[in-house]
PDB file of N, CA and C in Angstrom:
ATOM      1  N   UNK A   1     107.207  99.270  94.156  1.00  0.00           N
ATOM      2  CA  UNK A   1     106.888 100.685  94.183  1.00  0.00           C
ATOM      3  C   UNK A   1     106.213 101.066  92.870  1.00  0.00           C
ATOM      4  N   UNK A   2     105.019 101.717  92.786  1.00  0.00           N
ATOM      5  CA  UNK A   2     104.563 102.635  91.696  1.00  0.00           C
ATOM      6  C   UNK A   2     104.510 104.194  91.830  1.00  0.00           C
ATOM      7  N   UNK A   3     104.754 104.722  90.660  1.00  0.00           N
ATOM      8  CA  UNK A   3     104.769 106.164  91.208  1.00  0.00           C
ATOM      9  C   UNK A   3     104.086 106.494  89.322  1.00  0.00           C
ATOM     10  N   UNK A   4     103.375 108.130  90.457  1.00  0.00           N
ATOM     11  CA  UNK A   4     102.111 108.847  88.986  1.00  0.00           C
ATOM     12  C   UNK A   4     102.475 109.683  89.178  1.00  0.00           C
ATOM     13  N   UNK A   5     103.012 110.602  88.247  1.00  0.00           N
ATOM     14  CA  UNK A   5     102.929 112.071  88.204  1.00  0.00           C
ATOM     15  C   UNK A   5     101.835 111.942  87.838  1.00  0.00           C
ATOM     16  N   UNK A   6     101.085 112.969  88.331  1.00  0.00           N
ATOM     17  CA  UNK A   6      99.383 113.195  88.361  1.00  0.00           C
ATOM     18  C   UNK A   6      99.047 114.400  87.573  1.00  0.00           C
ATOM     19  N   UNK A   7      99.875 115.637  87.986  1.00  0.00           N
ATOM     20  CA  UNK A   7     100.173 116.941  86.950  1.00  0.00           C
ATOM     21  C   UNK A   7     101.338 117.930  87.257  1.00  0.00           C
ATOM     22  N   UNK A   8     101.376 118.538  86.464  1.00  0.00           N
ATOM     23  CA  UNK A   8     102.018 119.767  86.214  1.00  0.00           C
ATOM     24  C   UNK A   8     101.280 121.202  86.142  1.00  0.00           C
ATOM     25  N   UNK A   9     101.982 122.025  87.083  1.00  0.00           N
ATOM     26  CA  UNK A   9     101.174 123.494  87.062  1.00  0.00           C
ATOM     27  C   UNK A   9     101.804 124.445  87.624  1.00  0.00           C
ATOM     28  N   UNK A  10     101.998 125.584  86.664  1.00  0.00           N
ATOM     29  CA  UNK A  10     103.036 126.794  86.469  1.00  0.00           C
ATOM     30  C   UNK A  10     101.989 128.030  86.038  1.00  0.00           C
ATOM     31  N   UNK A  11     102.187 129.032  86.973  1.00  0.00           N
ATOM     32  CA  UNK A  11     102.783 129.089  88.293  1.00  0.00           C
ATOM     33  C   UNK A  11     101.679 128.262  89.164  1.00  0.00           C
ATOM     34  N   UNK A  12     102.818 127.657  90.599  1.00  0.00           N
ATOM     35  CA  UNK A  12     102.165 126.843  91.650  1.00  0.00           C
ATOM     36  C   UNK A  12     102.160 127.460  92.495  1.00  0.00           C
ATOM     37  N   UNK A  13     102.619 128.881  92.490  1.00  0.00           N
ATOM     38  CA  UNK A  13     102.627 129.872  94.128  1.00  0.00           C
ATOM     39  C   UNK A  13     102.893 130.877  93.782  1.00  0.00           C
ATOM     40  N   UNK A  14     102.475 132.303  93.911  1.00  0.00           N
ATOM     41  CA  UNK A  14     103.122 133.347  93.727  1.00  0.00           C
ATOM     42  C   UNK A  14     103.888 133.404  94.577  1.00  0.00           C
ATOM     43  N   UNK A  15     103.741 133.277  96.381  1.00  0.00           N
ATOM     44  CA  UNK A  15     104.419 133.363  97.385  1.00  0.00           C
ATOM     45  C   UNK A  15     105.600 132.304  97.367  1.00  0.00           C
ATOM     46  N   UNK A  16     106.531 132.507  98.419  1.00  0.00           N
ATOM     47  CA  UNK A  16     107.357 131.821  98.457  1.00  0.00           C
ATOM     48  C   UNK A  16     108.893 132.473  98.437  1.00  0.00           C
ATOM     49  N   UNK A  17     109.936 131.807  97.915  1.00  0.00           N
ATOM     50  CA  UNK A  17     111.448 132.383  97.759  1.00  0.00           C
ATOM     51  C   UNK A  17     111.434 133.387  97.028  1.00  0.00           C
ATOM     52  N   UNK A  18     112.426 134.234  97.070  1.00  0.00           N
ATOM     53  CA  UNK A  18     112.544 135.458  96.340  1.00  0.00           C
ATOM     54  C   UNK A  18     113.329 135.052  94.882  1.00  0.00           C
ATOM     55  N   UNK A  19     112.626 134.753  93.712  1.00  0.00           N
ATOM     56  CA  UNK A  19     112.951 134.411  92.862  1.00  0.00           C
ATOM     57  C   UNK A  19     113.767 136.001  92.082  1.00  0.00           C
ATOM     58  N   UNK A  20     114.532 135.473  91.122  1.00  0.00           N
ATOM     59  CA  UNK A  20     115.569 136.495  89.887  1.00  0.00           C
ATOM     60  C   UNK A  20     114.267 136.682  89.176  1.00  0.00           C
ATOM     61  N   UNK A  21     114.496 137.690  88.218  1.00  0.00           N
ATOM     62  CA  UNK A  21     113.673 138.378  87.279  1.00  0.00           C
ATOM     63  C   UNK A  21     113.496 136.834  86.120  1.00  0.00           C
ATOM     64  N   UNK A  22     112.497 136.680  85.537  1.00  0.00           N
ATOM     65  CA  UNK A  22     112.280 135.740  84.736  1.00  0.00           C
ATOM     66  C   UNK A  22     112.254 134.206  85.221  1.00  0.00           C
ATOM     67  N   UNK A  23     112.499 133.950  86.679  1.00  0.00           N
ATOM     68  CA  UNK A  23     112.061 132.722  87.214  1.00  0.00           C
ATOM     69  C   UNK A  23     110.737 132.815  87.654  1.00  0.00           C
ATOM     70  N   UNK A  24     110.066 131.795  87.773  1.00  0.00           N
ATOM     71  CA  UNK A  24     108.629 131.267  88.195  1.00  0.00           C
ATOM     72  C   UNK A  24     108.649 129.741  89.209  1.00  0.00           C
ATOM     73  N   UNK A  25     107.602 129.830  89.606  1.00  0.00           N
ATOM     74  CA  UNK A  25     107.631 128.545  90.624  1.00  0.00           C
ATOM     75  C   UNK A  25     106.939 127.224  89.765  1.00  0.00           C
ATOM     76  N   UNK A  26     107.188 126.289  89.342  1.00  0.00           N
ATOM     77  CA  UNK A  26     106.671 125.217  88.987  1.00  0.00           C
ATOM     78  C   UNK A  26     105.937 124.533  89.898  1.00  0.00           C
ATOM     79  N   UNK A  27     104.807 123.268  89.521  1.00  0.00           N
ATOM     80  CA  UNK A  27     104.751 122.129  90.803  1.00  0.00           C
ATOM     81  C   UNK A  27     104.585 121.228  89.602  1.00  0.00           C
ATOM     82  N   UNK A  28     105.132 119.939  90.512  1.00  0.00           N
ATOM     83  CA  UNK A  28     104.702 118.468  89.558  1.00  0.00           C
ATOM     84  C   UNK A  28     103.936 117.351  91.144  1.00  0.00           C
ATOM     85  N   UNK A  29     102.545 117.277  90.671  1.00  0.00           N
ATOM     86  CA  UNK A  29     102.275 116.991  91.550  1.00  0.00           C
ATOM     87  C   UNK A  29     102.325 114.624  91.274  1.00  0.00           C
ATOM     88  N   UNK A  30     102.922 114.122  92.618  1.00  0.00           N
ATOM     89  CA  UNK A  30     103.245 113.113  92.342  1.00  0.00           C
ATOM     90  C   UNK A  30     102.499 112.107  93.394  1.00  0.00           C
ATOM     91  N   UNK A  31     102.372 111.059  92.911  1.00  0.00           N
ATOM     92  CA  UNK A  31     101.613 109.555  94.076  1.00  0.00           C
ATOM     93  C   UNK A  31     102.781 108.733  93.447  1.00  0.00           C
ATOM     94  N   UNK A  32     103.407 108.222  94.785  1.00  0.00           N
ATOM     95  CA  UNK A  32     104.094 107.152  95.201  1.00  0.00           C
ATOM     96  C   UNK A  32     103.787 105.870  96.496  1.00  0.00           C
ATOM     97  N   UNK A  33     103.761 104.923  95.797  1.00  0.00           N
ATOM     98  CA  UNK A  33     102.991 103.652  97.191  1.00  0.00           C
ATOM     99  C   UNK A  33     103.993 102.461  96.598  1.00  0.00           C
ATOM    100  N   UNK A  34     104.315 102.182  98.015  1.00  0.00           N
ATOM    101  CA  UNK A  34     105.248 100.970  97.992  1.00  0.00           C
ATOM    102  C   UNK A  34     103.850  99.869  98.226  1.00  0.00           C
ATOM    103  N   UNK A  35     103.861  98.849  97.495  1.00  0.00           N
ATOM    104  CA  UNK A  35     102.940  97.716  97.233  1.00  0.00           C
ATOM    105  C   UNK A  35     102.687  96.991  98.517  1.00  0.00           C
ATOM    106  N   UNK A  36     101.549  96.666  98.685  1.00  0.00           N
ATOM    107  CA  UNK A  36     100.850  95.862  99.878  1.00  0.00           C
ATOM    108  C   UNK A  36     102.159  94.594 100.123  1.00  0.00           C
ATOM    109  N   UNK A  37     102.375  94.104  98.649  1.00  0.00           N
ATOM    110  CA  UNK A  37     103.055  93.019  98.402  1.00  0.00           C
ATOM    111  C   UNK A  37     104.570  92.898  98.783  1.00  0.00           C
ATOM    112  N   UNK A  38     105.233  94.213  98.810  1.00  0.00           N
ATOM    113  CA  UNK A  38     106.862  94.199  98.965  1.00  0.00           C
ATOM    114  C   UNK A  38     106.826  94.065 100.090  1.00  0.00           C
ATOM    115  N   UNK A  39     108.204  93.316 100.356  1.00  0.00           N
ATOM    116  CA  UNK A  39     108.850  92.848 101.251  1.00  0.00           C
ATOM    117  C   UNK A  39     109.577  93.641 102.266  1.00  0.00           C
ATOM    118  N   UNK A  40     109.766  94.682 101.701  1.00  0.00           N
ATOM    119  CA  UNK A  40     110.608  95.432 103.036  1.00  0.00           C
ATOM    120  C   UNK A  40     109.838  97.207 102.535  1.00  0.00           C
ATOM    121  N   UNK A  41     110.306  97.888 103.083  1.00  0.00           N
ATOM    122  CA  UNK A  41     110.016  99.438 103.410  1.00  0.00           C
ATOM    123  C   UNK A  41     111.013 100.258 102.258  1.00  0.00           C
ATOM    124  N   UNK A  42     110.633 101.488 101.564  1.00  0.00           N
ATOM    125  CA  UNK A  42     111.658 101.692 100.428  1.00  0.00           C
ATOM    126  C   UNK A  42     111.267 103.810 100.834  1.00  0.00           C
ATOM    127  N   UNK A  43     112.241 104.488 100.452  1.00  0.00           N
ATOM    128  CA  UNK A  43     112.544 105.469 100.993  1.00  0.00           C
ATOM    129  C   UNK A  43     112.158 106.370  99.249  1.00  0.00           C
ATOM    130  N   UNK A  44     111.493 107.196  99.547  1.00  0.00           N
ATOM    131  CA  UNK A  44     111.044 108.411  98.595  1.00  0.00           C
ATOM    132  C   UNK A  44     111.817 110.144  98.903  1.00  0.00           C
ATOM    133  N   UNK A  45     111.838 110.739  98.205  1.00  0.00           N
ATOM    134  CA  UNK A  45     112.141 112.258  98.433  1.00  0.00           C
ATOM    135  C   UNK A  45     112.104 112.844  97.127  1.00  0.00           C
ATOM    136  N   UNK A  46     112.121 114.144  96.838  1.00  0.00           N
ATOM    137  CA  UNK A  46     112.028 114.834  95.983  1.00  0.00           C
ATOM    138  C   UNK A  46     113.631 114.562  94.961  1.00  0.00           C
ATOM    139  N   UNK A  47     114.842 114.680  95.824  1.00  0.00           N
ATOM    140  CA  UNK A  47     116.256 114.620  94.892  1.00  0.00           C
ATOM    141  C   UNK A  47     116.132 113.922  93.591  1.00  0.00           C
ATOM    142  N   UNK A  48     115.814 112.269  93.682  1.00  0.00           N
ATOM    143  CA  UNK A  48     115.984 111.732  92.017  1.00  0.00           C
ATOM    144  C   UNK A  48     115.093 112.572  90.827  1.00  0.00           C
ATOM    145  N   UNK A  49     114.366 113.537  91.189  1.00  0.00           N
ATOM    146  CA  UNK A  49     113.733 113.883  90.569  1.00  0.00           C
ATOM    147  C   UNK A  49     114.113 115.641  89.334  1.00  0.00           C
ATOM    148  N   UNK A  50     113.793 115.493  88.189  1.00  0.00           N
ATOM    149  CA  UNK A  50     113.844 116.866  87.651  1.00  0.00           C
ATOM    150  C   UNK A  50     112.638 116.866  86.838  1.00  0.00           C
ATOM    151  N   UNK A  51     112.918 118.061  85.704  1.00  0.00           N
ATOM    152  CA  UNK A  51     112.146 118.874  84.563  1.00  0.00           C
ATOM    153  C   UNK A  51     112.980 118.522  83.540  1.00  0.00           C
ATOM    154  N   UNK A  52     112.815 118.777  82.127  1.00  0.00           N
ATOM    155  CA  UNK A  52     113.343 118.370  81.369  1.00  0.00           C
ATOM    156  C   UNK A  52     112.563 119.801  79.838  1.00  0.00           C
ATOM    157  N   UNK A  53     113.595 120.370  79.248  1.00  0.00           N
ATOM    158  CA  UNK A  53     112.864 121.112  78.030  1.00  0.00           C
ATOM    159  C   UNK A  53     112.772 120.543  77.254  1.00  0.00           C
ATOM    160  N   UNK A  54     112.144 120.798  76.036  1.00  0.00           N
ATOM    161  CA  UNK A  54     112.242 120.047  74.846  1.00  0.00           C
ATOM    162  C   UNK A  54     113.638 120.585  74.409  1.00  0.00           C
ATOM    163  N   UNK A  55     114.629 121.849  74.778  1.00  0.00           N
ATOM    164  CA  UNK A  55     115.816 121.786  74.652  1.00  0.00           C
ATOM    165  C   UNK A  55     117.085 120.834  74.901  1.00  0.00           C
ATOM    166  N   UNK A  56     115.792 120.328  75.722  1.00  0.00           N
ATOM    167  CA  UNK A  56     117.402 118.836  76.289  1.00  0.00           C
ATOM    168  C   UNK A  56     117.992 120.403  77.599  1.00  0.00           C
ATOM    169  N   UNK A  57     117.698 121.021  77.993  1.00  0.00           N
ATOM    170  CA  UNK A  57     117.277 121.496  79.436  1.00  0.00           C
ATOM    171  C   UNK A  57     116.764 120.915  80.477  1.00  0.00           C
ATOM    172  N   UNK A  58     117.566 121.083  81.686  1.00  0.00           N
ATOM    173  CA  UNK A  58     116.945 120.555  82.788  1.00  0.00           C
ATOM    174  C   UNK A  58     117.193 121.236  84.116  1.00  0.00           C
ATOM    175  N   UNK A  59     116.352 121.052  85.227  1.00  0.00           N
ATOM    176  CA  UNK A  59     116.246 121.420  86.570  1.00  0.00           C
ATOM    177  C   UNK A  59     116.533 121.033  87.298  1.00  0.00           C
ATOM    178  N   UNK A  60     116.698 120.678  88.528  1.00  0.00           N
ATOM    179  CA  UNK A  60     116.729 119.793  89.826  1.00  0.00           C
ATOM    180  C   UNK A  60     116.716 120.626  90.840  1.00  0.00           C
ATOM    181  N   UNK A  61     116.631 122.294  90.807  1.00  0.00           N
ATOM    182  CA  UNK A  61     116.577 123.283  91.407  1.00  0.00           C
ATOM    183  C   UNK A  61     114.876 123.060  92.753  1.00  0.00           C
ATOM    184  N   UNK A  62     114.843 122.691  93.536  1.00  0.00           N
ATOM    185  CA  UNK A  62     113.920 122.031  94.012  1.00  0.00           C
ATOM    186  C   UNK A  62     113.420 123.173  95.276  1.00  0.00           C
ATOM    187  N   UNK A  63     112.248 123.319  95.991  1.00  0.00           N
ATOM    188  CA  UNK A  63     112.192 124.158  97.379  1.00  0.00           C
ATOM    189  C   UNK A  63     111.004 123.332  98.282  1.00  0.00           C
ATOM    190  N   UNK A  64     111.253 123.499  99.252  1.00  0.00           N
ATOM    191  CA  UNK A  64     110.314 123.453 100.365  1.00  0.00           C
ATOM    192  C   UNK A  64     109.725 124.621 101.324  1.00  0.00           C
ATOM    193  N   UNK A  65     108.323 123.900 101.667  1.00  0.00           N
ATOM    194  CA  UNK A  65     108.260 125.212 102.580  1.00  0.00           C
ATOM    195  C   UNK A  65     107.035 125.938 101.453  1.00  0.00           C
ATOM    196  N   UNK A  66     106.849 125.683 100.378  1.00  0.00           N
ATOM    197  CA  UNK A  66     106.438 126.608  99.168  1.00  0.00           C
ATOM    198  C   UNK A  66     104.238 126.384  99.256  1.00  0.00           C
ATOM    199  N   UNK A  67     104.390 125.087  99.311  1.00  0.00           N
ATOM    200  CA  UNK A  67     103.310 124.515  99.307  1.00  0.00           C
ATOM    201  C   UNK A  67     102.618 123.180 100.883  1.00  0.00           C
ATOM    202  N   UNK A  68     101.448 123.700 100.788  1.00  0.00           N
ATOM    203  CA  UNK A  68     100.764 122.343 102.136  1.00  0.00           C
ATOM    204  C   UNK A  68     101.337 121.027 101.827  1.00  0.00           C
ATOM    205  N   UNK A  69     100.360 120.933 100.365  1.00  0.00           N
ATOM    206  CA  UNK A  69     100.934 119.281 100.131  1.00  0.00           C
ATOM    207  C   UNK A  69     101.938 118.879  99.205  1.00  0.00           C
ATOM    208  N   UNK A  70     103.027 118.694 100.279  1.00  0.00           N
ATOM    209  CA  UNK A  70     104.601 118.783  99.565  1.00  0.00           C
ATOM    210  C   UNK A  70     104.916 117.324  99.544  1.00  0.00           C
ATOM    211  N   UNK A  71     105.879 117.017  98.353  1.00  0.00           N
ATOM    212  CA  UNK A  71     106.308 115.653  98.156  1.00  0.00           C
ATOM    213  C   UNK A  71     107.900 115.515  99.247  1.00  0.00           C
ATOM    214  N   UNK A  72     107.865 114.769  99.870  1.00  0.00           N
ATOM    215  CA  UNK A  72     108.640 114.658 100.616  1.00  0.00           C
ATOM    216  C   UNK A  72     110.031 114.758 100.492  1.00  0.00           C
ATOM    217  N   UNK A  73     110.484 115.900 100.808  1.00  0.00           N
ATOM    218  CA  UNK A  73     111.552 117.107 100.914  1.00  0.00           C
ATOM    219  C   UNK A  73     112.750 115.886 100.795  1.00  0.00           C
ATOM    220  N   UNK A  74     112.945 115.867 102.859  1.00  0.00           N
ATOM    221  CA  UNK A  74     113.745 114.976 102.961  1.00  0.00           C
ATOM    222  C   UNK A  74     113.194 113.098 102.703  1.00  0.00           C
ATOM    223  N   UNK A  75     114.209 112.665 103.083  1.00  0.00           N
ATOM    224  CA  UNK A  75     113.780 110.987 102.770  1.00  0.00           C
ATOM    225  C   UNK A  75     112.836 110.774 103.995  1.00  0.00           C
ATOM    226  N   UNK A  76     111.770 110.158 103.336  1.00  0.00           N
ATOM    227  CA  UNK A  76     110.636 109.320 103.857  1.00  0.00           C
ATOM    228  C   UNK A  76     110.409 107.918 103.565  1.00  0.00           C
ATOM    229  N   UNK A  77     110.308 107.119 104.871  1.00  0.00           N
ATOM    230  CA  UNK A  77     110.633 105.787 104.653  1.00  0.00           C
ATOM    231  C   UNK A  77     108.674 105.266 104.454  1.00  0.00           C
ATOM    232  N   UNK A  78     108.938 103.974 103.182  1.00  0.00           N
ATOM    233  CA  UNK A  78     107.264 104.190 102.956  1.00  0.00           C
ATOM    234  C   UNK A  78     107.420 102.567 103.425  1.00  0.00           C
ATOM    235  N   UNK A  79     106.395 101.995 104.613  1.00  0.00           N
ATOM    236  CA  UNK A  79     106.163 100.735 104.559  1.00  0.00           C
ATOM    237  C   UNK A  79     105.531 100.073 103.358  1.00  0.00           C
ATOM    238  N   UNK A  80     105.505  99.111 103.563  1.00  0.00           N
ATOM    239  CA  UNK A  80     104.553  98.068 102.203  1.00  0.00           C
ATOM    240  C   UNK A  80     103.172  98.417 102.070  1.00  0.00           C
ATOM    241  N   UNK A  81     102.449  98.477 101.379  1.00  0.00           N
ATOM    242  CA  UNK A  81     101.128  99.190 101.643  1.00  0.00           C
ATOM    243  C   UNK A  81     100.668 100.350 101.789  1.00  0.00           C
ATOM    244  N   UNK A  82     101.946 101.468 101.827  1.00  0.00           N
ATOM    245  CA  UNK A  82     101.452 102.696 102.366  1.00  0.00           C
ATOM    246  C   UNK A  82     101.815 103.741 101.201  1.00  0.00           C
ATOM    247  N   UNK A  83     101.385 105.029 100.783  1.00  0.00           N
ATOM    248  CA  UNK A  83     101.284 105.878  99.889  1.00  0.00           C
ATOM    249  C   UNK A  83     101.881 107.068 100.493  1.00  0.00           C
ATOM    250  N   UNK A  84     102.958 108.306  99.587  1.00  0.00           N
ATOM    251  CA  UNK A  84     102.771 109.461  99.699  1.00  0.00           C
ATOM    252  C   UNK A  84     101.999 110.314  98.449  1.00  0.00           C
ATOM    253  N   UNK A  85     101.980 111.133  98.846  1.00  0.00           N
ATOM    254  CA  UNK A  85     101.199 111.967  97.630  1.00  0.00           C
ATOM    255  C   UNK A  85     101.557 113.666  97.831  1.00  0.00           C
ATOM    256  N   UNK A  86     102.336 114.122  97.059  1.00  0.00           N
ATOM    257  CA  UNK A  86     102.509 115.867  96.635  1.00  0.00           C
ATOM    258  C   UNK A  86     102.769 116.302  95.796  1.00  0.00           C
ATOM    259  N   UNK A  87     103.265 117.583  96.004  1.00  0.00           N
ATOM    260  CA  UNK A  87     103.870 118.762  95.153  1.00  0.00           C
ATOM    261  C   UNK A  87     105.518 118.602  94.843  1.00  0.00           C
ATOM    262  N   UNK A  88     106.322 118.872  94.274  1.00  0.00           N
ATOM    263  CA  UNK A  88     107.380 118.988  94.222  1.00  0.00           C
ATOM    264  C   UNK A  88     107.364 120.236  93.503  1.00  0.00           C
ATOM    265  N   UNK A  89     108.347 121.354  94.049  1.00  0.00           N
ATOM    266  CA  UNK A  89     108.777 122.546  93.346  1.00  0.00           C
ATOM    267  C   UNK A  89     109.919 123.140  93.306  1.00  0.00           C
ATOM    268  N   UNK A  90     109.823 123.434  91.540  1.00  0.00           N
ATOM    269  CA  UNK A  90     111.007 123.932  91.150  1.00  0.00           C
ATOM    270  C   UNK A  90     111.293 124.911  90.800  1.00  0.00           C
ATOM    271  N   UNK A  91     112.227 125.894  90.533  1.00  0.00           N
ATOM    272  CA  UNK A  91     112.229 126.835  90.065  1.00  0.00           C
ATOM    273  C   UNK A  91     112.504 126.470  88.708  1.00  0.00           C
ATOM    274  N   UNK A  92     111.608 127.552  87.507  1.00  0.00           N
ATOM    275  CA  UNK A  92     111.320 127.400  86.066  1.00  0.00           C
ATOM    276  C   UNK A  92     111.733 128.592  85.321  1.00  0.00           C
ATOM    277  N   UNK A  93     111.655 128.886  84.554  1.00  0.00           N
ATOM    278  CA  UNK A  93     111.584 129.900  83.601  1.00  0.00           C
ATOM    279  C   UNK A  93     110.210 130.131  83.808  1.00  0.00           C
ATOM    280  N   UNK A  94     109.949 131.696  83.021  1.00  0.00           N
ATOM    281  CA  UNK A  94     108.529 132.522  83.575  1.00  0.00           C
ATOM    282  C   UNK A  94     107.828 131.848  81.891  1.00  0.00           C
ATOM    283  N   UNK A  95     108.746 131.996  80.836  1.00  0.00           N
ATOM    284  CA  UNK A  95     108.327 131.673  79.637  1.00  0.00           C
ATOM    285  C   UNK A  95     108.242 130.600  79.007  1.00  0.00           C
ATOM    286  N   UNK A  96     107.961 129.613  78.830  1.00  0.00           N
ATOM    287  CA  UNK A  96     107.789 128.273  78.263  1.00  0.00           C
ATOM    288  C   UNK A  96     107.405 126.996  79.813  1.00  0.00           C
ATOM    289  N   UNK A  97     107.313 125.847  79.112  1.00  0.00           N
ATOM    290  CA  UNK A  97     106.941 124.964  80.220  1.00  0.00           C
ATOM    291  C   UNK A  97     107.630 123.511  80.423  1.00  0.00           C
ATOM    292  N   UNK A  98     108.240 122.869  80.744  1.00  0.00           N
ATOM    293  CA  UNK A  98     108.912 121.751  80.717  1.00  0.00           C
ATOM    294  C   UNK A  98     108.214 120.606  80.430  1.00  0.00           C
ATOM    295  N   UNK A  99     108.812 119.658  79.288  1.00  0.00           N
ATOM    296  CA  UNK A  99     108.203 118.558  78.623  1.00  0.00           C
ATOM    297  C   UNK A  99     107.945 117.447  78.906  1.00  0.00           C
ATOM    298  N   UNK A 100     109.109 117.221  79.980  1.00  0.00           N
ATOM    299  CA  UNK A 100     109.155 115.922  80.774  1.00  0.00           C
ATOM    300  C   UNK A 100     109.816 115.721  82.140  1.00  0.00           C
ATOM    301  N   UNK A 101     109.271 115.176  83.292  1.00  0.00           N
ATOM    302  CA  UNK A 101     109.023 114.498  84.083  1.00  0.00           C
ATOM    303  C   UNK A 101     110.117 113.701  84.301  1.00  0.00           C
ATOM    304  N   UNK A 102     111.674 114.179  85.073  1.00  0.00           N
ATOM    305  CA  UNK A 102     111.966 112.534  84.818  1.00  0.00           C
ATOM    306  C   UNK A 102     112.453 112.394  85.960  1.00  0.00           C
ATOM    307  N   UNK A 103     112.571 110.817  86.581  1.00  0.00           N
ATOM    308  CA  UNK A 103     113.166 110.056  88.165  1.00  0.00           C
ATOM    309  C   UNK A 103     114.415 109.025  87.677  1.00  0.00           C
ATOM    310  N   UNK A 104     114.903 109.637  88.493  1.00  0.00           N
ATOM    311  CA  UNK A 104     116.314 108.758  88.144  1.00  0.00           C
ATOM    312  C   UNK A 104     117.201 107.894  89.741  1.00  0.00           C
ATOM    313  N   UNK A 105     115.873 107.228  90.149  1.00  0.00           N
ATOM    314  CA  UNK A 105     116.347 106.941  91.365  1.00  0.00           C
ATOM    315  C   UNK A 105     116.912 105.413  91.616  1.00  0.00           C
ATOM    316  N   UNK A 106     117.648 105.120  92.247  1.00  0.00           N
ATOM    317  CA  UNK A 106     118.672 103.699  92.888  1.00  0.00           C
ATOM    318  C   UNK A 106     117.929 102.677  91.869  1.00  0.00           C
ATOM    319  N   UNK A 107     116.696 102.965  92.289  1.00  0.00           N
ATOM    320  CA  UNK A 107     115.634 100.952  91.879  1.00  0.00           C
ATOM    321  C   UNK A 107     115.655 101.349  90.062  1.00  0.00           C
ATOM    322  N   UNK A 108     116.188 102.426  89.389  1.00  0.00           N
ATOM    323  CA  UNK A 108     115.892 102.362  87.969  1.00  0.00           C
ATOM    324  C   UNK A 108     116.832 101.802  87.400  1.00  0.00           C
ATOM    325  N   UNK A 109     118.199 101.472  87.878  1.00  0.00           N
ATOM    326  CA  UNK A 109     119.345 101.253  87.616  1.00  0.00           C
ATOM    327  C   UNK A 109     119.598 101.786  86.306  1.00  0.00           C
ATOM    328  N   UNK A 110     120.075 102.686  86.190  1.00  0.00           N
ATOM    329  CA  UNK A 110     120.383 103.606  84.999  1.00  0.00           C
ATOM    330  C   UNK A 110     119.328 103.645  84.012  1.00  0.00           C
ATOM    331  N   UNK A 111     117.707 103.406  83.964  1.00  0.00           N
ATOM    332  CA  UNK A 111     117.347 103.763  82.939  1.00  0.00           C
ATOM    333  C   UNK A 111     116.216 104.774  83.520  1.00  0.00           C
ATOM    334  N   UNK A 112     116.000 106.096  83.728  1.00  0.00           N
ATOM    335  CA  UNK A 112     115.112 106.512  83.963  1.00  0.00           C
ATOM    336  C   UNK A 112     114.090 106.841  83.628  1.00  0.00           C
ATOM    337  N   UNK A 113     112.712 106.858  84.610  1.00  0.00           N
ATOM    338  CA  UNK A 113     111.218 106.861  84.109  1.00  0.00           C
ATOM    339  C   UNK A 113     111.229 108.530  83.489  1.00  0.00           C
ATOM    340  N   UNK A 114     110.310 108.386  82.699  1.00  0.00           N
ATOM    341  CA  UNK A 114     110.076 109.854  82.152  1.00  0.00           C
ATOM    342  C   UNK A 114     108.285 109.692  82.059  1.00  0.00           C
ATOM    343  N   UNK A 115     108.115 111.015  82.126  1.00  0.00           N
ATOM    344  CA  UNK A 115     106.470 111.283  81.910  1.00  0.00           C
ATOM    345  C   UNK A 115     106.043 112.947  81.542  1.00  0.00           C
ATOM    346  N   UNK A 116     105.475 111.735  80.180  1.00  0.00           N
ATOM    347  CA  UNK A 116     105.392 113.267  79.090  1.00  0.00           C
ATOM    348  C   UNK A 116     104.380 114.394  79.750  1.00  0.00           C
ATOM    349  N   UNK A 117     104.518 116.173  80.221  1.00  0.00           N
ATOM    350  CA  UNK A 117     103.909 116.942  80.290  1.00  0.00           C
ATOM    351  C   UNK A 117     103.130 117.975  79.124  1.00  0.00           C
ATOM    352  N   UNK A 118     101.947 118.080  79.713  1.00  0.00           N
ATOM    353  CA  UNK A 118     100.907 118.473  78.478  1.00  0.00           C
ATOM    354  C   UNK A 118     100.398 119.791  79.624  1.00  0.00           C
TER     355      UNK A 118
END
């Protein structure tokens, strides 16, 4: 499996859930492809995933429904060879922007990927 966060972009919707005063909608937009080469089929979704502040703050506050091209909500099983590609969204703060990117899923075995946002 390889996976790209590709970008980050706040706000990603005005529309959508009825957010509290001072929340905003985030997106982190992501490509995930299980390799021509692997051997069996491996399952993606938005859950291992958060935001991260330079506070040592974090999210996992996640929605669907928000955006067309959404990173797959529930679990999606990816054959060998095959790619997803979306949005994932979170709810953010209206004021500042989150620093990092991070997946903390089964295949990392406790060390998770991070990817610095600019």
């Amino acid at each position: 499996m390889t996976t790209t966060v590709l970008r980050y972009k706040q706000p990603i919707s005005d529309d959508g859930p009825d957010l509290k005063k001072g929340e905003a909608l985030g997106g982190l937009e992501v490509n995930t492809c299980n390799l021509a080469s692997a051997s069996q089929p491996e399952q993606v979704s938005v859950a291992p995933w958060s935001l991260e502040w330079s506070d040592g703050t974090t999210t996992k506050d996640v929605w669907s429904g928000v955006v067309s091209a959404e990173y797959p909500y529930n679990l999606k099983t990816l054959k060998p060879g095959r790619c997803v590609k979306g949005w994932i969204v979170f709810t953010v703060p209206v004021k500042g922007k989150p620093s990092v990117a991070v997946y903390e899923g089964q295949s990392n075995e406790g060390q998770p990927a991070e990817w610095k946002l600019s």
